[in-house]
N, C-alpha and C. Protein backbone atom coordinates (compact mmCIF):
# COMPACT_ATOMS: atom_id res chain seq x y z
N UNK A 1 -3.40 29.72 12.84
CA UNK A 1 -4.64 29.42 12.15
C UNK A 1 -4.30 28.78 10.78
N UNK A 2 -5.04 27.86 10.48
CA UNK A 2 -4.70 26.83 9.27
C UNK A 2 -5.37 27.91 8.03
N UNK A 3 -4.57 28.06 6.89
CA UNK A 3 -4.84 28.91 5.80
C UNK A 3 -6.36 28.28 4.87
N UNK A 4 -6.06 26.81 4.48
CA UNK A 4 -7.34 26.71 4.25
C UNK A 4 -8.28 25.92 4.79
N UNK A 5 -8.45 25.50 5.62
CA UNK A 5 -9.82 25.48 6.84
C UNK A 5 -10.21 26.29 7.88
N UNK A 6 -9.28 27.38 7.94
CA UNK A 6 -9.60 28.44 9.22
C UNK A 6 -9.42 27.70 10.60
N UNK A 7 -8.93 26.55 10.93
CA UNK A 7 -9.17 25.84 11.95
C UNK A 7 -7.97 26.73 12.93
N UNK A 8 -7.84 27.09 14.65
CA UNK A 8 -7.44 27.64 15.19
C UNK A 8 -6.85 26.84 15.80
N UNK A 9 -5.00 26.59 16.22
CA UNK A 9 -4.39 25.70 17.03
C UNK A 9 -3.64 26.50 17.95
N UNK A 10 -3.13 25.84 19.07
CA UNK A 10 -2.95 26.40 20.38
C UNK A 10 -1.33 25.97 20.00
N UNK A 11 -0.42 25.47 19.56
CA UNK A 11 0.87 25.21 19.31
C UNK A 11 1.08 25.39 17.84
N UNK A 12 2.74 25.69 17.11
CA UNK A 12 3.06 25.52 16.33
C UNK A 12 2.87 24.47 15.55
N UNK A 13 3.49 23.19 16.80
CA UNK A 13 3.75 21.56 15.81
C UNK A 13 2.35 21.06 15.68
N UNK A 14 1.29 21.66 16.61
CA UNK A 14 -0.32 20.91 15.71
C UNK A 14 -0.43 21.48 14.95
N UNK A 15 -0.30 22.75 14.49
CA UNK A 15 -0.82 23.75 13.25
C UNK A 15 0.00 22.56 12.19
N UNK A 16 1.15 22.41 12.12
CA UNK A 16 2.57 21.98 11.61
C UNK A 16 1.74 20.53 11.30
N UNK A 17 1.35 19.81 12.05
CA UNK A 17 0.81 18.31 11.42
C UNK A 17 -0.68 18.63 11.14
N UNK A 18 -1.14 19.27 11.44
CA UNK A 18 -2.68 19.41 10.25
C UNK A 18 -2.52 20.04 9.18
N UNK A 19 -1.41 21.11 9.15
CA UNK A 19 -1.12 21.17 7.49
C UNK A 19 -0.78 20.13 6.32
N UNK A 20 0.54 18.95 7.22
CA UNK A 20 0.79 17.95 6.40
C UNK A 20 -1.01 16.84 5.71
N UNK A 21 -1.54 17.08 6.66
CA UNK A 21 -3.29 16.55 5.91
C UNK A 21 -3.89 17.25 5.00
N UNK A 22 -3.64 18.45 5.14
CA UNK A 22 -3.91 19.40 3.69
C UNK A 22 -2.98 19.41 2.45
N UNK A 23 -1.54 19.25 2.53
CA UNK A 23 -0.71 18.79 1.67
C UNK A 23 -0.84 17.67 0.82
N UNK A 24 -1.23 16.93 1.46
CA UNK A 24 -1.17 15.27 0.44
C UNK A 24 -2.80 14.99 0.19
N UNK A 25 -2.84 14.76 -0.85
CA UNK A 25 -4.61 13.87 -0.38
C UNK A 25 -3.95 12.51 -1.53
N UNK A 26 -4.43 11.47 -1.24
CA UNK A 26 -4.47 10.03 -1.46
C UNK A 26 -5.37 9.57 -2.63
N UNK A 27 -5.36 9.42 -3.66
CA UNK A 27 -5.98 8.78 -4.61
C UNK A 27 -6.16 7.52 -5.08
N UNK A 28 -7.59 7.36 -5.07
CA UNK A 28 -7.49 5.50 -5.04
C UNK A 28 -7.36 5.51 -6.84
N UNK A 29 -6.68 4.57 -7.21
CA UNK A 29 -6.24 4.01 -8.92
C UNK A 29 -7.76 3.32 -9.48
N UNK A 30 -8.21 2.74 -8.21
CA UNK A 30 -9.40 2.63 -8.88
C UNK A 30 -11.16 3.18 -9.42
N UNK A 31 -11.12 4.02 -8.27
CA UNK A 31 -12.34 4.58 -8.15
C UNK A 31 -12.42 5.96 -8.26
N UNK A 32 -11.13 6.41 -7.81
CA UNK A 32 -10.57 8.01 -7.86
C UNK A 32 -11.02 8.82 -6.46
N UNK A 33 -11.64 7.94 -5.29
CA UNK A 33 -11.63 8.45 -4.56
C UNK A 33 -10.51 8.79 -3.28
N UNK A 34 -10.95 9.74 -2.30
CA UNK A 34 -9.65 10.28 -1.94
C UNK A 34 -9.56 10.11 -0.22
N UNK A 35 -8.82 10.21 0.20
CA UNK A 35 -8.33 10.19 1.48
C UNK A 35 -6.77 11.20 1.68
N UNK A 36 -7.04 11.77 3.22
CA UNK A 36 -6.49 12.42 3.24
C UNK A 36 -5.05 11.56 4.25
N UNK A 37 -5.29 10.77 4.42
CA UNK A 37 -4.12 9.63 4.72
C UNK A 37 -3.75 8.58 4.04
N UNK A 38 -2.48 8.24 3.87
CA UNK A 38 -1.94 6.87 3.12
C UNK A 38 -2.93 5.83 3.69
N UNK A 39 -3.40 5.91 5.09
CA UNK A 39 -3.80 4.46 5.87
C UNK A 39 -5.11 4.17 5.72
N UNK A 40 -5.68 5.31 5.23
CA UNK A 40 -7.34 5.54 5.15
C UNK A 40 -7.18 4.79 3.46
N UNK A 41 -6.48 5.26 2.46
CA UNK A 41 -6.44 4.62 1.47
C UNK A 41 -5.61 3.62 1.05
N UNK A 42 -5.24 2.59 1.87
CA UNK A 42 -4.53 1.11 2.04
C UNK A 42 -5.81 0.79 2.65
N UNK A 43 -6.61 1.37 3.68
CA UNK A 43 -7.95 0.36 4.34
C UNK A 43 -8.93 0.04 2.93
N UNK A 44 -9.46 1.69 2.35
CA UNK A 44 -10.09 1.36 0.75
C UNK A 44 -9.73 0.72 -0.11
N UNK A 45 -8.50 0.38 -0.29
CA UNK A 45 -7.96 -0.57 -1.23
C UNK A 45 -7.82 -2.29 -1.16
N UNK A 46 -8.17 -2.70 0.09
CA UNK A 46 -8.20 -3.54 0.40
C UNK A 46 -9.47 -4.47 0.10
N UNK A 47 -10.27 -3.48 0.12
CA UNK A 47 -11.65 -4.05 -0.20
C UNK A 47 -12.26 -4.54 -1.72
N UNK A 48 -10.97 -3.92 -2.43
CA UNK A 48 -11.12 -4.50 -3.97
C UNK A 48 -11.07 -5.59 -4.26
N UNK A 49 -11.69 -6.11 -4.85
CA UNK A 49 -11.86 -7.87 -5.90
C UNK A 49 -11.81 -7.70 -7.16
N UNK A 50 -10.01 -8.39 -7.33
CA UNK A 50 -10.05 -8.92 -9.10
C UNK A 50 -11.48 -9.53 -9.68
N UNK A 51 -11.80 -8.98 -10.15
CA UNK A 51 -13.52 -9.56 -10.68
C UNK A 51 -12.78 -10.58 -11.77
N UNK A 52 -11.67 -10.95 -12.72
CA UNK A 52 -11.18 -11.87 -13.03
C UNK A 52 -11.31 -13.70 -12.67
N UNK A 53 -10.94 -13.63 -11.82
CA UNK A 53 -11.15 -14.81 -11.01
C UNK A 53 -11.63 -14.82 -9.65
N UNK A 54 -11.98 -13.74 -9.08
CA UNK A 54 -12.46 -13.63 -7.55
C UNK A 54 -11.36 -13.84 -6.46
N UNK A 55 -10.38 -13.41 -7.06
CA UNK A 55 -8.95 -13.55 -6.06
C UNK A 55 -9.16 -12.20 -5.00
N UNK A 56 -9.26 -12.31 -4.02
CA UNK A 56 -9.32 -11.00 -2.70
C UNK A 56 -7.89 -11.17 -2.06
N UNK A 57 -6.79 -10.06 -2.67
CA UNK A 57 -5.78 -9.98 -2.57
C UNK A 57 -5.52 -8.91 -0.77
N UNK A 58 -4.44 -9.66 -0.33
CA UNK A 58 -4.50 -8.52 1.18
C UNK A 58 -4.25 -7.36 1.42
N UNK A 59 -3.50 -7.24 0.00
CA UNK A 59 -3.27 -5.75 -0.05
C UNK A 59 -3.11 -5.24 -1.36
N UNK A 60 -3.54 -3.64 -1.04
CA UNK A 60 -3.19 -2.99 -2.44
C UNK A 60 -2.34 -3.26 -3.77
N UNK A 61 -1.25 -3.77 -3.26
CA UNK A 61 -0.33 -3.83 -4.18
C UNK A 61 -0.24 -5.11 -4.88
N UNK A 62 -0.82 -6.32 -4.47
CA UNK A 62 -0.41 -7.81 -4.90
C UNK A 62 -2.05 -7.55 -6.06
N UNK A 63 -3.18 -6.68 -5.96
CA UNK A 63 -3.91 -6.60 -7.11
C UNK A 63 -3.83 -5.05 -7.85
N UNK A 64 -3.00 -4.86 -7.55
CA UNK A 64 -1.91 -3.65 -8.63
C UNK A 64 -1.11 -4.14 -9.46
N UNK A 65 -0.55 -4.97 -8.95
CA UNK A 65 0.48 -6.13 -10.01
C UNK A 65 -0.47 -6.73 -10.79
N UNK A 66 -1.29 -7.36 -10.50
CA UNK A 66 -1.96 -8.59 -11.03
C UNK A 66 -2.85 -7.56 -12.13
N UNK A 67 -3.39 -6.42 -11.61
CA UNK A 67 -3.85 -6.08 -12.62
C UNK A 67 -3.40 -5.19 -13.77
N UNK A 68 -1.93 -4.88 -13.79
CA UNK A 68 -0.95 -4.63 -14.69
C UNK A 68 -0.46 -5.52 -15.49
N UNK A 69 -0.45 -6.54 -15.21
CA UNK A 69 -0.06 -7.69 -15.56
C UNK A 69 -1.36 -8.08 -16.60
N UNK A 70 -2.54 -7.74 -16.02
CA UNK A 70 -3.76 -7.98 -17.29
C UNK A 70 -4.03 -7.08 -18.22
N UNK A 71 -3.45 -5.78 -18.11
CA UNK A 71 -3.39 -4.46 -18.76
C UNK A 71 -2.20 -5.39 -19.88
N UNK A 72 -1.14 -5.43 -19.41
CA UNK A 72 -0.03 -5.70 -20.85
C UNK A 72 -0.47 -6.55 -21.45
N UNK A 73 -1.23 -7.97 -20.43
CA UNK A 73 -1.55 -8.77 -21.80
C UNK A 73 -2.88 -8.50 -22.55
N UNK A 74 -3.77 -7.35 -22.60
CA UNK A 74 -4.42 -6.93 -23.34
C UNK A 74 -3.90 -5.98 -24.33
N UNK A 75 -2.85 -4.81 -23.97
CA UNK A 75 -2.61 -3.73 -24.53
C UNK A 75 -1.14 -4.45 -25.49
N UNK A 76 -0.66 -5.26 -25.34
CA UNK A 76 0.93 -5.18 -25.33
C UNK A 76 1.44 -5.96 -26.60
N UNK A 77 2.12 -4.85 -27.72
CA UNK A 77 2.38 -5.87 -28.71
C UNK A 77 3.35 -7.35 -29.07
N UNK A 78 4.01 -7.28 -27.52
CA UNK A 78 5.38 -8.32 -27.86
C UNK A 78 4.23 -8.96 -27.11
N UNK A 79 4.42 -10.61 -27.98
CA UNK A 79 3.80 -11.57 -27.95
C UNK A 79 5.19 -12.33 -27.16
N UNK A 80 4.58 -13.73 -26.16
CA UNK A 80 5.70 -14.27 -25.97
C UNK A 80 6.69 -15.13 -26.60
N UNK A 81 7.75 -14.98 -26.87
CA UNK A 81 8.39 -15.63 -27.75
C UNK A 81 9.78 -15.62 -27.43
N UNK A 82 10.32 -16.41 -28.27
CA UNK A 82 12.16 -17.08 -27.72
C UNK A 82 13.01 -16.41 -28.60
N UNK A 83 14.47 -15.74 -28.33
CA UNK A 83 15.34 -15.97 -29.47
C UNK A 83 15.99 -16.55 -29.46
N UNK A 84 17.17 -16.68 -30.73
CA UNK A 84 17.87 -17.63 -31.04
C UNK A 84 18.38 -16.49 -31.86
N UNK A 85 19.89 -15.93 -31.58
CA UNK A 85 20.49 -14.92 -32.07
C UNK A 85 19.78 -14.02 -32.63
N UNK A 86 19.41 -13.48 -33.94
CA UNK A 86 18.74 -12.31 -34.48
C UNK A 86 17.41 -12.43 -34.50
N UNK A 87 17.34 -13.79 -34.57
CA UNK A 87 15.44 -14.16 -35.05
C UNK A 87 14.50 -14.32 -33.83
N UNK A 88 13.52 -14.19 -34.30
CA UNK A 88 12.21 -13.72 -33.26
C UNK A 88 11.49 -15.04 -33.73
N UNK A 89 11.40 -16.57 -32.54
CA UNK A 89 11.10 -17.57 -33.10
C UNK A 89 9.03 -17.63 -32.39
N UNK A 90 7.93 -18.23 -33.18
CA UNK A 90 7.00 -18.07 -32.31
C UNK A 90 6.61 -19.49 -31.60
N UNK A 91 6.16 -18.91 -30.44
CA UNK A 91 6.26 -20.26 -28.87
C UNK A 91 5.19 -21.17 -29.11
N UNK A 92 4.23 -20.71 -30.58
CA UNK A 92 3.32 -22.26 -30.49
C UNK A 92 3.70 -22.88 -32.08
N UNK A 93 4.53 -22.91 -32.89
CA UNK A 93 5.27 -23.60 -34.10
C UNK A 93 6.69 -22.96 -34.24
N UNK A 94 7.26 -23.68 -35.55
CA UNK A 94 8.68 -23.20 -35.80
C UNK A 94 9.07 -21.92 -36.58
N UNK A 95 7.79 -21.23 -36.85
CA UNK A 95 8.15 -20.27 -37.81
C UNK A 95 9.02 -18.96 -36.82
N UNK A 96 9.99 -18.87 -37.70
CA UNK A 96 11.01 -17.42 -37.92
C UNK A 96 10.62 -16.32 -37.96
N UNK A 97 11.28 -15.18 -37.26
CA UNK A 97 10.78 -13.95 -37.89
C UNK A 97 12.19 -13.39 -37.79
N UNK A 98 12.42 -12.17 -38.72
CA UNK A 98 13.39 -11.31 -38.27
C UNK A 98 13.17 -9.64 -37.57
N UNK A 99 11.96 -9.77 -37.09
CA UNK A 99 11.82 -8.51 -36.10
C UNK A 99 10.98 -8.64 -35.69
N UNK A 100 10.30 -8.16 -34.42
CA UNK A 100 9.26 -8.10 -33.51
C UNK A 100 8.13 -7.96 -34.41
N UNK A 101 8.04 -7.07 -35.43
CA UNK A 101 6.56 -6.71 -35.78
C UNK A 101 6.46 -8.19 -36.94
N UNK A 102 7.45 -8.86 -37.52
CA UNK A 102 7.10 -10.07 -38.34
C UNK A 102 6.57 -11.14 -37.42
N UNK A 103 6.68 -11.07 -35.95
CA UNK A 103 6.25 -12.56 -35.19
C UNK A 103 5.01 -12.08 -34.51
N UNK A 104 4.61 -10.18 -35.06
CA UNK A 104 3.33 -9.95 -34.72
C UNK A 104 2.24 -10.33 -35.66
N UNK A 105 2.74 -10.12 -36.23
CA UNK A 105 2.26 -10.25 -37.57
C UNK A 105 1.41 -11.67 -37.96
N UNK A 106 2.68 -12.45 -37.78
CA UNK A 106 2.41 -13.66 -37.74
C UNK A 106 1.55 -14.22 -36.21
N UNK A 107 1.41 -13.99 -35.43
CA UNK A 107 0.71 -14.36 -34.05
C UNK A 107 -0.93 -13.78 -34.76
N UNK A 108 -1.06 -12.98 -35.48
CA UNK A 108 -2.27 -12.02 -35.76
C UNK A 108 -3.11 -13.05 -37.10
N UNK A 109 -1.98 -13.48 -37.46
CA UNK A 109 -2.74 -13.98 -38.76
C UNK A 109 -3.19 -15.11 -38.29
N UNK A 110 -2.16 -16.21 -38.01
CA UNK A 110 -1.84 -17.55 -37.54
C UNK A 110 -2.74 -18.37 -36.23
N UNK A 111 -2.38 -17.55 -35.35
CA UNK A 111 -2.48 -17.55 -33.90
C UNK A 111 -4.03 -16.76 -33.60
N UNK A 112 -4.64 -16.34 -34.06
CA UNK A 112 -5.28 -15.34 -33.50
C UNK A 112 -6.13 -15.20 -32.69
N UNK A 113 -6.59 -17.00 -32.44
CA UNK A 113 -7.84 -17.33 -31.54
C UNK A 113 -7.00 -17.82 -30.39
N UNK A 114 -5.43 -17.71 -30.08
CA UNK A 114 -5.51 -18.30 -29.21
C UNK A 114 -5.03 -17.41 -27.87
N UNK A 115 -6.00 -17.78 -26.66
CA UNK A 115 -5.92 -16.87 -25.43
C UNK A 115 -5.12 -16.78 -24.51
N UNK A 116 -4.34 -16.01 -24.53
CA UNK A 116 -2.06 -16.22 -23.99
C UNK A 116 -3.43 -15.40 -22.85
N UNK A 117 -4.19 -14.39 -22.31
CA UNK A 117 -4.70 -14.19 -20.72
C UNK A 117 -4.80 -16.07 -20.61
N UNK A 118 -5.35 -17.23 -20.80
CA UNK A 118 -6.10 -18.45 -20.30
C UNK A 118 -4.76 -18.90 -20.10
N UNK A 119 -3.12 -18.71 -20.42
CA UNK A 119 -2.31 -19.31 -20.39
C UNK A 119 -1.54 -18.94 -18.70
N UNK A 120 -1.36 -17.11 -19.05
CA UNK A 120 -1.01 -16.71 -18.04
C UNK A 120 -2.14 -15.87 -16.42
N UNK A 121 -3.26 -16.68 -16.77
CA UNK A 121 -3.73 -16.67 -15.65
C UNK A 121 -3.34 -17.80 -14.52
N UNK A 122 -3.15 -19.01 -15.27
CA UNK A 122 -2.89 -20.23 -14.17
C UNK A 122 -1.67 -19.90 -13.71
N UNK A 123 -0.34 -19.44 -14.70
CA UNK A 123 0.60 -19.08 -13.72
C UNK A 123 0.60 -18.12 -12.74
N UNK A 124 -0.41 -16.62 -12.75
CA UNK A 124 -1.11 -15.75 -12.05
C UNK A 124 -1.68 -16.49 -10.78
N UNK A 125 -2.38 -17.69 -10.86
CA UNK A 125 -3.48 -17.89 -9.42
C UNK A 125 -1.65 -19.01 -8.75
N UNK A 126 -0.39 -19.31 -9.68
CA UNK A 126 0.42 -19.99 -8.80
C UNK A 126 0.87 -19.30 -7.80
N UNK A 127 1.10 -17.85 -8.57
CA UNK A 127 2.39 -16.85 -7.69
C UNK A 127 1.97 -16.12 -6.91
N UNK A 128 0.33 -15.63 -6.88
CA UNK A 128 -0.16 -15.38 -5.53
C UNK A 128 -1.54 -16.29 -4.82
């Protein structure tokens, strides 16, 4: 007898695989709803749309990326930029910095209207 549904099985190994369904439950990242199989929540996940650009990705994971990828460039303080031995150079003029937070700094003051998501979305709609 299954401990928490009371359900009654006639063999060990069914008792044995309806427990593994009580063990795991499945959480969707987006909605928080649940399934008690990986496959039930790969079918729910599928049905998501980047509301971004209307990209309907085939699976879970190619708009898990994509939307991590829009998380850093909202949340993320390294701006993109080149070095050249110690210095932190910035990718739209020649100005120098000597540490990450001086080429933030400078992107904040300088830079501030300009939209690095409008840059790295077109490379986004290349790679999937």
């Amino acid at each position: 007898m299954c401990l928490y549904c009371k359900k009654k099985f006639e063999g060990f190994s069914e008792m044995n695989g309806h427990l593994r369904s009580h063990a795991t439950i499945f959480t969707c990242d987006q909605c928080s709803a649940t399934f008690l199989s990986y496959h039930g929540l790969k079918q729910h996940e599928r049905g998501f749309r980047c509301d971004k650009s209307g990209y309907k990705p085939r699976y879970g994971l190619a708009l898990r990326q994509r939307l991590n990828t829009e998380i850093i460039l909202q949340c993320s303080t390294a701006w993109p930029f080149r070095t050249w031995g110690q210095n932190f150079n910035c990718s739209l003029c020649r100005v120098q910095a000597n540490d990450p937070g001086g080429l933030r700094a400078h992107m904040a003051c300088r830079h501030a209207n300009f939209d690095i998501k409008l840059v790295f979305s077109r490379k986004l709609r290349k790679e999937y």
